[in-house]
Protein backbone atom coordinates (compact mmCIF):
# COMPACT_ATOMS: atom_id res chain seq x y z
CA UNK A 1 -4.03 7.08 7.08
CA UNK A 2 -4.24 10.55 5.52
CA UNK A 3 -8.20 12.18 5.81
CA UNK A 4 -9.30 15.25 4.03
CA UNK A 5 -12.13 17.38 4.13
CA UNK A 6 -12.59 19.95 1.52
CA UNK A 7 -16.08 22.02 0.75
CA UNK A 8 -16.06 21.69 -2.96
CA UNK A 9 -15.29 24.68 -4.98
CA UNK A 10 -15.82 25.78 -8.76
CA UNK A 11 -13.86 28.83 -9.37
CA UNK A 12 -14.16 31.74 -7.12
CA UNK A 13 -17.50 30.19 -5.59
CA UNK A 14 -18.74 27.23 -4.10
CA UNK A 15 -20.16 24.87 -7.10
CA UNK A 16 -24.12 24.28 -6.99
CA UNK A 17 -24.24 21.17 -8.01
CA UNK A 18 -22.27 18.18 -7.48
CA UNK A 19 -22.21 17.04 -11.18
CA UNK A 20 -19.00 17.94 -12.29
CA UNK A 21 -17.69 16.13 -8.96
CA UNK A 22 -19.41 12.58 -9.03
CA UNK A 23 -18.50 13.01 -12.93
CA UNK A 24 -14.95 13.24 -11.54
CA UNK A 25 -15.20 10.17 -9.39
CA UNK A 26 -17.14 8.22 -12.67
CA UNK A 27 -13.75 8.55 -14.56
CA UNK A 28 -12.63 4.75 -13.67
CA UNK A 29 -15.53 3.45 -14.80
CA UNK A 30 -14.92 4.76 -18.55
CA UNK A 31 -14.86 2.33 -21.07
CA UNK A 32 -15.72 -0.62 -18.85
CA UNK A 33 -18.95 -2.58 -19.34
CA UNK A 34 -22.18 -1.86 -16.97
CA UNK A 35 -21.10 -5.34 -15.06
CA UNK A 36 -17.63 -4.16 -14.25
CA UNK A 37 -18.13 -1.03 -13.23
CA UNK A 38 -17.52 0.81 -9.75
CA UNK A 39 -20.75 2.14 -8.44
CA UNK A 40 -21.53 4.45 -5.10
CA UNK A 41 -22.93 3.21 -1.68
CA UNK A 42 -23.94 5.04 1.80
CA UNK A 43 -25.08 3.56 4.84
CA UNK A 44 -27.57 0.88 3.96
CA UNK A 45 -27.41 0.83 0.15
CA UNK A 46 -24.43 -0.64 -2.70
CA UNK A 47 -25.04 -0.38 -6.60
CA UNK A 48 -26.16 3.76 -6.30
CA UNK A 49 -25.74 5.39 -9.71
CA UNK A 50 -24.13 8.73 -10.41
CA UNK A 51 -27.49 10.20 -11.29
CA UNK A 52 -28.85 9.08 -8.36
CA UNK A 53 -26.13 10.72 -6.40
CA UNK A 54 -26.35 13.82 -8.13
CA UNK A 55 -30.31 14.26 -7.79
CA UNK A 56 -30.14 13.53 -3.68
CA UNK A 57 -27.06 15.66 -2.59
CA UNK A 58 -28.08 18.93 -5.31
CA UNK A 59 -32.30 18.65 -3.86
CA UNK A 60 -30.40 18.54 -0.26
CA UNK A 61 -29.38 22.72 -0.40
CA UNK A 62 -32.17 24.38 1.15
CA UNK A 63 -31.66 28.39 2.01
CA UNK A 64 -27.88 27.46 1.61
CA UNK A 65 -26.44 30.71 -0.21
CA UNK A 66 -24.01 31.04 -2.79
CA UNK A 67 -21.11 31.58 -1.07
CA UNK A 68 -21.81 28.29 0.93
CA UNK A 69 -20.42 24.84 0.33
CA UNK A 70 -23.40 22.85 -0.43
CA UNK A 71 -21.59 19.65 0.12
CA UNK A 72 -17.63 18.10 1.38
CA UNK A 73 -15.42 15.86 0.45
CA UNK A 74 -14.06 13.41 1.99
CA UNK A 75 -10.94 11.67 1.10
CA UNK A 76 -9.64 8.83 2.68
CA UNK A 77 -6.26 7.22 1.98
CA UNK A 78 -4.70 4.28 3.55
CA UNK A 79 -1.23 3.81 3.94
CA UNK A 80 -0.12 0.63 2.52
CA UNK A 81 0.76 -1.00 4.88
CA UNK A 82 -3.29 -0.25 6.34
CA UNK A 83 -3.62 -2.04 2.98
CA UNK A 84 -1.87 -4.75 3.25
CA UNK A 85 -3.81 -5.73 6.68
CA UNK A 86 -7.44 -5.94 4.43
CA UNK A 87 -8.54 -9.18 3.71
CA UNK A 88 -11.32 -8.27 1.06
CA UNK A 89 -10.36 -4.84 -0.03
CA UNK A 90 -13.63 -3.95 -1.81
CA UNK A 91 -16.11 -5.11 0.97
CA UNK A 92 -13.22 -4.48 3.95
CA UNK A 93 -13.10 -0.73 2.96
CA UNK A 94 -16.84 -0.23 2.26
CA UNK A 95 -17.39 -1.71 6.23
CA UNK A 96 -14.63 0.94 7.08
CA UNK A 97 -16.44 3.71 5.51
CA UNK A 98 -19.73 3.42 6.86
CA UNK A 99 -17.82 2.66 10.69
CA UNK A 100 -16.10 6.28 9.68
CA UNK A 101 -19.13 7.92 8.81
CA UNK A 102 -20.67 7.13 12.53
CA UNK A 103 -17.23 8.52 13.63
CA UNK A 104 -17.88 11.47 11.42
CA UNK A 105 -21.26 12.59 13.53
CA UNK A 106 -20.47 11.54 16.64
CA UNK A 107 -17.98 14.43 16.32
CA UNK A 108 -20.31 17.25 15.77
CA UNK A 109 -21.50 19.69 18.98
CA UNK A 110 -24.81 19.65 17.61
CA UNK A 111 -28.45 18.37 18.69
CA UNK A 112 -31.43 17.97 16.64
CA UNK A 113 -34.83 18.46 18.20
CA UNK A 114 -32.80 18.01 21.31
CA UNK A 115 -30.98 14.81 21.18
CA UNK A 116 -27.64 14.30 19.33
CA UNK A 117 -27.18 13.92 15.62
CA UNK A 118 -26.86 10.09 14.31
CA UNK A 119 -25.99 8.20 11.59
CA UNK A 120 -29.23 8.71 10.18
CA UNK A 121 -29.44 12.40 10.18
CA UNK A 122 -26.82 13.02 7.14
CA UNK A 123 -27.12 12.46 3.47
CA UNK A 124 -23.70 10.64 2.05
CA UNK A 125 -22.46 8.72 -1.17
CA UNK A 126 -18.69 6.87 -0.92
CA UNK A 127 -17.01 5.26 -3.79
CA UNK A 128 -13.95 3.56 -3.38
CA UNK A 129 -10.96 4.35 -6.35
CA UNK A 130 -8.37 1.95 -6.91
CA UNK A 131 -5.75 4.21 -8.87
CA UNK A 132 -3.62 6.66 -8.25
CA UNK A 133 -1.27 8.95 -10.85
CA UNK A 134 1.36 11.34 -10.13
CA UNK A 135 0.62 14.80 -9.57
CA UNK A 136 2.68 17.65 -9.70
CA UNK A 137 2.86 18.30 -5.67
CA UNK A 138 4.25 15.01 -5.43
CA UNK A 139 7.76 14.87 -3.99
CA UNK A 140 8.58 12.73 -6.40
CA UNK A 141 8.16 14.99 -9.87
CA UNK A 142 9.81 18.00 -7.37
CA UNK A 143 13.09 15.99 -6.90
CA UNK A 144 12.67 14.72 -10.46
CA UNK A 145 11.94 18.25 -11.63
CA UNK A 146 15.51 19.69 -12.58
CA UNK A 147 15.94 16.47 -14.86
CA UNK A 148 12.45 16.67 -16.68
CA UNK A 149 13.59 20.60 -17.23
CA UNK A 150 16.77 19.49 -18.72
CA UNK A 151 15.30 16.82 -20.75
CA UNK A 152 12.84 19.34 -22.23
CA UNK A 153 15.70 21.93 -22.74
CA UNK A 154 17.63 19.15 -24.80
CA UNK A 155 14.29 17.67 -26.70
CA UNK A 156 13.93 21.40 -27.82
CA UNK A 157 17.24 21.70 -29.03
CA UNK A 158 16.78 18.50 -31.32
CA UNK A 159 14.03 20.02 -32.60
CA UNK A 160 15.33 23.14 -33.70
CA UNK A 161 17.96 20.94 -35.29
CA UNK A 162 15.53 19.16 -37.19
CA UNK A 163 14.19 21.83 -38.50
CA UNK A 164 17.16 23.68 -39.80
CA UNK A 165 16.91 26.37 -36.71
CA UNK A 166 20.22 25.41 -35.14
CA UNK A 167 23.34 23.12 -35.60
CA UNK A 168 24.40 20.67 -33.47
CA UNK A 169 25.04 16.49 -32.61
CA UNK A 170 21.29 14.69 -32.46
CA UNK A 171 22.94 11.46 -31.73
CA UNK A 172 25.26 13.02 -28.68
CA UNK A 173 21.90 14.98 -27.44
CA UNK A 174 19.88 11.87 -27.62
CA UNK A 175 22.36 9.92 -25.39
CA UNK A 176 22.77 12.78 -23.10
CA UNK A 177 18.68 12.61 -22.59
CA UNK A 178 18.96 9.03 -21.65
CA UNK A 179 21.37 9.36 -19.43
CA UNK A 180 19.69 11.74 -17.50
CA UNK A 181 16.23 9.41 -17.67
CA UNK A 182 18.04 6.89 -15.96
CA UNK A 183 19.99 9.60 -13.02
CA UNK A 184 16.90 10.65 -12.76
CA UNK A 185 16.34 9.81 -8.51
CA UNK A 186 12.69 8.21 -8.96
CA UNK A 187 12.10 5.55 -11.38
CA UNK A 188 8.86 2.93 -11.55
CA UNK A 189 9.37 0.14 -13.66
CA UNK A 190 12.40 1.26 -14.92
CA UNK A 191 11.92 4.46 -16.31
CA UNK A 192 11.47 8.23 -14.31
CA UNK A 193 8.79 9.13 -12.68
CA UNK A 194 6.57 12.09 -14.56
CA UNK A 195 3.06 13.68 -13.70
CA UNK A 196 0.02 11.79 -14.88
CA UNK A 197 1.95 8.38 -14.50
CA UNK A 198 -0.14 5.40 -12.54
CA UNK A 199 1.22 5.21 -9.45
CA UNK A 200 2.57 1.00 -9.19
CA UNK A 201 0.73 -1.21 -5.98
CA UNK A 202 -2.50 -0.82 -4.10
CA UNK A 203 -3.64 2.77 -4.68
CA UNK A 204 -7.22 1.97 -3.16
CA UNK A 205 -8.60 4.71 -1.48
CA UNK A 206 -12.37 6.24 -0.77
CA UNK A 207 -13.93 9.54 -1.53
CA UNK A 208 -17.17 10.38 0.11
CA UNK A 209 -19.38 13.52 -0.69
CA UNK A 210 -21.43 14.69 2.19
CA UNK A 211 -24.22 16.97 2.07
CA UNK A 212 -24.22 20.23 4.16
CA UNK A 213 -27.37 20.17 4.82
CA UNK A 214 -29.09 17.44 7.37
CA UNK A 215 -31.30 14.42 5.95
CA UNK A 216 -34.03 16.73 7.11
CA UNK A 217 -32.87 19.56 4.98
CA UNK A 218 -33.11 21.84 7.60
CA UNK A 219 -30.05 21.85 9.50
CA UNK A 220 -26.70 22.60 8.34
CA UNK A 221 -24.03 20.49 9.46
CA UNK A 222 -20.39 21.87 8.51
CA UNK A 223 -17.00 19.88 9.19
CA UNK A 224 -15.38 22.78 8.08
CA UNK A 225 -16.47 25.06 11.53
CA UNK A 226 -14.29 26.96 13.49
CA UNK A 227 -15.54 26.02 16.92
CA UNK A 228 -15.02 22.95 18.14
CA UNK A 229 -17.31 22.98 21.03
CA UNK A 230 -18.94 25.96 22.04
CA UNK A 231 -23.07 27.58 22.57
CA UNK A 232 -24.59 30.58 21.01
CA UNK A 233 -28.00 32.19 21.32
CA UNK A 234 -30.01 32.59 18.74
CA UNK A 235 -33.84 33.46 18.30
CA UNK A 236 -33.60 33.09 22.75
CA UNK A 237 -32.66 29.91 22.67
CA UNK A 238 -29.13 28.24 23.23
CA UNK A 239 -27.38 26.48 20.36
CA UNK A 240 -24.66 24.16 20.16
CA UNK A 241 -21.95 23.66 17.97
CA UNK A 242 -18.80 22.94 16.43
CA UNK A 243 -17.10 20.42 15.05
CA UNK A 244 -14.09 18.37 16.74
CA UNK A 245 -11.70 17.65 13.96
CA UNK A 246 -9.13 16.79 16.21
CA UNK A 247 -11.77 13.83 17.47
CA UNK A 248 -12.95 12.63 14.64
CA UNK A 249 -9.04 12.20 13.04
CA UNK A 250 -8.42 9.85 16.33
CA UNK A 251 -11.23 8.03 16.26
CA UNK A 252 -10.95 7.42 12.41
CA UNK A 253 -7.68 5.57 13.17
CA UNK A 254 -9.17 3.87 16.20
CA UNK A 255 -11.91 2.41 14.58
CA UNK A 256 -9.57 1.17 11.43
CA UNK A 257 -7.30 -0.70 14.04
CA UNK A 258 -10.52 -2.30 15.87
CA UNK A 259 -11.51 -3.12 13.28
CA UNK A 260 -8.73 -5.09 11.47
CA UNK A 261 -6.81 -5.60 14.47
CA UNK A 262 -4.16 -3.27 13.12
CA UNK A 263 -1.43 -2.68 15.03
CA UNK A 264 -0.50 0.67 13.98
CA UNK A 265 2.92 2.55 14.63
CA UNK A 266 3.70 6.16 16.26
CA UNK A 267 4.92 8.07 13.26
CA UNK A 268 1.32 6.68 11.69
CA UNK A 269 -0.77 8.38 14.72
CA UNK A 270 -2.67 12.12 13.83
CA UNK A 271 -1.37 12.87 17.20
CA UNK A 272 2.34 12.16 16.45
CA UNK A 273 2.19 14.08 13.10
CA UNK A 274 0.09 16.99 14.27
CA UNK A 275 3.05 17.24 16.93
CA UNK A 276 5.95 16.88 14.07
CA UNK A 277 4.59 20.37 13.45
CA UNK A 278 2.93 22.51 16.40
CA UNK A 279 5.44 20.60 18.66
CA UNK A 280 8.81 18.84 17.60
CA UNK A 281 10.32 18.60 20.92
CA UNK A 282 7.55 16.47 22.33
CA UNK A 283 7.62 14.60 19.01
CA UNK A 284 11.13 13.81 18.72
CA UNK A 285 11.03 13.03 22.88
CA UNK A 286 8.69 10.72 22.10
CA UNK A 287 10.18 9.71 19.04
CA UNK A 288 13.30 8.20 20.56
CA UNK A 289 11.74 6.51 23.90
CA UNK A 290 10.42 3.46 21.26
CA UNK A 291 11.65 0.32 21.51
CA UNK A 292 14.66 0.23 19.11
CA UNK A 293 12.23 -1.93 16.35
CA UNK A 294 9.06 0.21 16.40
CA UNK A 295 11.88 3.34 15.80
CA UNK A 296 13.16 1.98 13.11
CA UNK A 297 9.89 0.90 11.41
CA UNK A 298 8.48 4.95 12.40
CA UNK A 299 12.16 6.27 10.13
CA UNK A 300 11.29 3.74 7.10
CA UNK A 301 7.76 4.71 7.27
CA UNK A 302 8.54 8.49 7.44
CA UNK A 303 11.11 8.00 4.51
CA UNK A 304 8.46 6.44 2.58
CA UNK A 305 6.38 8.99 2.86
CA UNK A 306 9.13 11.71 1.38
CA UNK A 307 10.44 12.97 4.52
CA UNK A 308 13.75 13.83 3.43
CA UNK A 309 16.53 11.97 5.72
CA UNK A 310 20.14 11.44 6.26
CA UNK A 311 21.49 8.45 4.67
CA UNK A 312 21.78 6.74 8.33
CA UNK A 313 18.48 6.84 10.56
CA UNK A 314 19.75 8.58 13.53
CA UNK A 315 18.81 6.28 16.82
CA UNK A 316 20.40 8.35 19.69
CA UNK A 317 19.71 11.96 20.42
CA UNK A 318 23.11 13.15 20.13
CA UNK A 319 22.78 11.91 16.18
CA UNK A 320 19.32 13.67 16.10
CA UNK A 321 20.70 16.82 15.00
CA UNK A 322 19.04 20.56 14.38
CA UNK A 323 19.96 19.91 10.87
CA UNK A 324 18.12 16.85 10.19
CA UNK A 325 15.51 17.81 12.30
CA UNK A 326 14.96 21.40 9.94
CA UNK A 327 15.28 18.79 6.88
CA UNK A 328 12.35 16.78 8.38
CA UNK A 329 9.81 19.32 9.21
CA UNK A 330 10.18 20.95 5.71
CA UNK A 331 9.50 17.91 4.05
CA UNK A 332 6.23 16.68 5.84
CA UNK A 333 4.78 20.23 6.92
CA UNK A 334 2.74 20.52 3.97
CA UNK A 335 1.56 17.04 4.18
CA UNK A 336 0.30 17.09 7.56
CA UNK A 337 -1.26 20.86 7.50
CA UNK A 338 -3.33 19.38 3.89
CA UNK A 339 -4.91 16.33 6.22
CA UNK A 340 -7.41 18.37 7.97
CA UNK A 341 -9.04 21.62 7.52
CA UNK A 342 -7.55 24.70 9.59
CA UNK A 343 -4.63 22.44 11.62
């Protein structure tokens, strides 16, 4: 389960409206009849249009200035084997969403008119994607990258060929471009992996936008606070607030497990990825005290995932080396530091 929160930008400052997002999140509905079509939902409501969407979260910005998100996103992206444990994926991950969204208050330091904030004090729209395509951070086009820059070196020669520019073998260059298509180390379906491809399997995954502002439209509520828990005075009296990422990561993958009795793994825990980086050695301690089937499930699972690794999953600590440790980290830093804001 990988969450992200991300105030929603346009340029240099913080967009006003959310059009040119929810006209983002529209594009898998292009082209398909009104019947087929993927529409948003919140807490109590299915079938909410785009324009809908658009009207509530942009009239939801009071005194917010313009170097102020006026709304988040929030992505949220199973894992497949999360996936796999769905029965209905449609209805099983709109339930999830609007279980996360209670998780997603109940981890603000905040009160309104002296009690604390509740499901029914913040303005959201989720709509659930079901595809995915390659994008240029993916490890993937990086270890396919020195191929792609050869191909494009030798497709450039060909042309300069064809035009007279140069002299030289088409026939030998051509072969020479399919051999490196198919050395190429990620392939789908046979051929290499390149940005902008579809991404093969269950790609589902949710996006929610959240307003700053309260339902109210008086009080701001930001995810993206530096305190987690703390009081300040202001106007003589004492405020709270804060937001507890750390909490509301946990009890996002508490609730999906409740939920669908999932029976989730230690490399999958926030906790045991949050540690891969601000604290190896209690990672990798805890790493190796699994039972010898849940390690070797956590090593497939991080593999998966990109983590560069050895060609043999180490399984003592003698084997877990500096060297494949430094190899490790690299690879999933940035993934776990883009999960949550300010880890």
């Amino acid at each position: 389960m990988y969450i992200t929160i991300t105030p929603q930008k346009l340029g240099g400052n913080y967009s006003q409206s959310s059009g040119d997002f929810v006209g983002y999140l529209e594009k898998e509905n292009q082209g398909l009849e009104q019947e087929e079509m993927q529409h948003f939902f919140n807490q109590y409501g299915d079938d909410i249009s785009a324009e809908e969407v658009v009207k509530d979260i942009d009239g939801n910005g009071a005194k917010l200035k313009k170097t102020e998100p006026k709304f988040y996103s929030i992505t949220v992206s199973p894992s497949k084997y999360e996936l796999n444990r769905l029965q209905n994926n449609s209805e099983d991950l709109k339930r999830y969403t609007r279980e996360l969204m209670k998780d997603y208050v109940a981890s603000f330091n905040r009160e309104i008119n002296g009690r604390p904030i509740t499901i029914d004090d913040i303005k959201y729209y989720a709509k659930i994607e079901y595809q995915r395509t390659f994008k240029g951070t993916d490890w993937q086009i990086k270890e396919n990258q020195p191929y792609a820059t050869k191909i494009l070196q030798l497709k450039t020669e060909i042309r300069r060929i064809e035009e007279g520019r140069a002299e030289g073998n088409i026939k030998l260059l051509r072969q020479k471009i399919a051999r490196l298509e198919k050395e190429a180390p990620h392939q789908q379906d046979g051929k290499r992996i390149v940005q902008g491809m579809p991404k093969a399997g269950n790609q589902s995954h949710i996006h929610i936008i959240v307003s700053r502002k309260d339902a109210s439209n008086t009080f701001s509520l930001s995810p993206g606070s530096k305190h987690k828990a703390s009081e300040v005075e202001m106007h003589g009296k004492t405020i709270k607030r804060g937001f507890d990422r750390d909490q509301f990561f946990e009890r996002a993958e508490k609730t999906f497990d409740r939920t669908f009795g999932y029976q989730r793994n230690f490399a999958e825990t926030y906790k045991a990825r949050k540690d891969f980086v601000k604290n190896p050695k209690i990672y990798f301690a805890s790493l190796m005290k699994l039972p010898t089937n849940e390690k070797a499930i956590a090593f497939k699972m991080m593999k998966e995932s990109g983590v560069p690794m050895l060609p043999s999953i180490p399984v003592t600590q003698a084997q877990l080396a500096m060297k494949v440790f430094n190899r490790l980290r690299r690879g999933v830093e940035v993934a776990i530091k883009s999960s949550s804001i300010g880890i």
